[in-house]
Protein backbone atom coordinates (compact mmCIF):
# COMPACT_ATOMS: atom_id res chain seq x y z
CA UNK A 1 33.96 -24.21 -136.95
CA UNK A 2 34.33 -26.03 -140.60
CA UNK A 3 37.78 -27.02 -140.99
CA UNK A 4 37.56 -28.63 -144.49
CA UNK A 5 34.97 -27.32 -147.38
CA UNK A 6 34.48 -30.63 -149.08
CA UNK A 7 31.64 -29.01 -151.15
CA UNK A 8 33.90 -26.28 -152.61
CA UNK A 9 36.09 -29.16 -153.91
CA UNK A 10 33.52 -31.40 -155.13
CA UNK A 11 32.54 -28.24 -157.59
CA UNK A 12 35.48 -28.43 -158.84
CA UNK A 13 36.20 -31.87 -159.45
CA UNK A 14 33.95 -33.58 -161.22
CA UNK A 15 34.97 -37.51 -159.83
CA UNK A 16 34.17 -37.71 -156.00
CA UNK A 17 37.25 -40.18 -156.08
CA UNK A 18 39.73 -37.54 -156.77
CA UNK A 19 38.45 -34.86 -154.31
CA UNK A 20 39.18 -37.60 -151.06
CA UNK A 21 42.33 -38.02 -153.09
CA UNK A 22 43.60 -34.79 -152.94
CA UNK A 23 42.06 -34.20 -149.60
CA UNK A 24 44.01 -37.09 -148.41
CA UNK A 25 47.50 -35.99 -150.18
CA UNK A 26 46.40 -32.19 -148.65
CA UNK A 27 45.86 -32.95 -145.10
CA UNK A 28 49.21 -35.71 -145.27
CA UNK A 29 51.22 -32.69 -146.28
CA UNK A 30 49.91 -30.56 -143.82
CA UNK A 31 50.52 -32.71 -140.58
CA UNK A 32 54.11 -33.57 -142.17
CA UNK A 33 54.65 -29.74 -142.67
CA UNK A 34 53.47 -28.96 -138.62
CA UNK A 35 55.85 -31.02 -137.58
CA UNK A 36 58.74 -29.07 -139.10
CA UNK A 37 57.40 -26.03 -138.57
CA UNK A 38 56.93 -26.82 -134.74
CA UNK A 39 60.59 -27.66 -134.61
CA UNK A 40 61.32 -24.07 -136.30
CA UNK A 41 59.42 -22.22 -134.28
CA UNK A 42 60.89 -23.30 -131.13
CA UNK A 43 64.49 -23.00 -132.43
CA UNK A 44 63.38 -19.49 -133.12
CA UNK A 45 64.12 -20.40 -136.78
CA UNK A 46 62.38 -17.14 -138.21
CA UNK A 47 62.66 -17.99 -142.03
CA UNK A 48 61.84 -21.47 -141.66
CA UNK A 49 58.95 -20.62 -139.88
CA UNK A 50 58.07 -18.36 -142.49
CA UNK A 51 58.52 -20.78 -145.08
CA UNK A 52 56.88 -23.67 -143.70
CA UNK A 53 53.59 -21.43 -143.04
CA UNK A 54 53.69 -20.25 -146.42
CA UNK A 55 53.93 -23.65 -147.39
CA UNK A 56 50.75 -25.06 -145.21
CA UNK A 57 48.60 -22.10 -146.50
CA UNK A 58 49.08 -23.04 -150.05
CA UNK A 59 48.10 -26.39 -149.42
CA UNK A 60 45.42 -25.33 -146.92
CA UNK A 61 44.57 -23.45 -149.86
CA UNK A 62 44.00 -26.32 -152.51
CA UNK A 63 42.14 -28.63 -150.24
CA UNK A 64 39.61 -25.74 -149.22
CA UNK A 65 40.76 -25.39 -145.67
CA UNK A 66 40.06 -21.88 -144.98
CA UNK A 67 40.38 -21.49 -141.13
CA UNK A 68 43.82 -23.08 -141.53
CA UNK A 69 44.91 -20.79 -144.73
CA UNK A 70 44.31 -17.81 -142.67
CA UNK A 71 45.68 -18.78 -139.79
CA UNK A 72 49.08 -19.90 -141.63
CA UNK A 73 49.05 -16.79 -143.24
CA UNK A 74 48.94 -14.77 -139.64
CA UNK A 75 51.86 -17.24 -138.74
CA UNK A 76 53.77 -16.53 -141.86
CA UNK A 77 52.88 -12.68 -141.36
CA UNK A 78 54.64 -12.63 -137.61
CA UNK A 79 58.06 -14.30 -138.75
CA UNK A 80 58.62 -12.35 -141.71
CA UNK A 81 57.91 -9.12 -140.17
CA UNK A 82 59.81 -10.98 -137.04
CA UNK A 83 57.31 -10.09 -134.39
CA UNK A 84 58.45 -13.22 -132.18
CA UNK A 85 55.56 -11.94 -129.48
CA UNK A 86 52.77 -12.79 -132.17
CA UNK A 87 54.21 -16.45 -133.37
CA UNK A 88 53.68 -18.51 -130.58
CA UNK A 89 50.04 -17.09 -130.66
CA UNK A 90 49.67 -17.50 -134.10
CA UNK A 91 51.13 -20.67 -134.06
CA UNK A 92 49.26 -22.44 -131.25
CA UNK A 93 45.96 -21.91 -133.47
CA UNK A 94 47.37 -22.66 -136.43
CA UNK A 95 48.70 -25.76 -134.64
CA UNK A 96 45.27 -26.60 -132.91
CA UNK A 97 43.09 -26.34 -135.88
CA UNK A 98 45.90 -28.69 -138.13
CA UNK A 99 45.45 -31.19 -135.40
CA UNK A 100 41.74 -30.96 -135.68
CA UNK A 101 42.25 -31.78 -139.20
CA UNK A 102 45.11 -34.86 -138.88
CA UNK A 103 42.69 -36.56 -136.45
CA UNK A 104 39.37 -35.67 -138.09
């Protein structure tokens, strides 16, 4: 599975400089953002975890990490419709494939 489309980036920026740049920036945020978000989802924090997810597909967004977008969004999907059976699923991928991506 492709984690990171460095290609769809590169089309957009023209300086190959500034796409490891805000690759870089994109996957800091992210493995900052997991952290929190782990801590929400096991204090059952609902709207955090919402938030935070929300937050991670965005940036999963800009950096053309589509695996990791969709999966946030799932996450995000559970806690605001508060279907606490579905996070932890949701939430162990989401948390697999961002630690793919923060060791990669």
């Amino acid at each position: 599975m492709k984690i990171l489309d460095r290609e769809w980036l590169a089309a957009i920026f023209d300086d190959p400089e500034e796409v490891e740049d805000v690759i870089a920036q994109g996957i800091a945020d992210i493995c900052e953002q997991l952290t929190e978000l782990r801590d929400a989802v096991e204090g059952s924090d609902l709207e955090r975890v919402a938030d935070l997810a929300h937050r991670i597909k965005g940036v999963a967004a800009n950096i053309g990490a589509q695996y990791i977008q969709d999966c946030a969004g799932r996450l995000e999907h559970a806690a605001r419709k508060e279907s606490g059976d579905s996070i932890a699923g949701h939430f162990t991928l989401l948390s697999e494939s961002v630690d793919a991506l923060c060791d990669g």
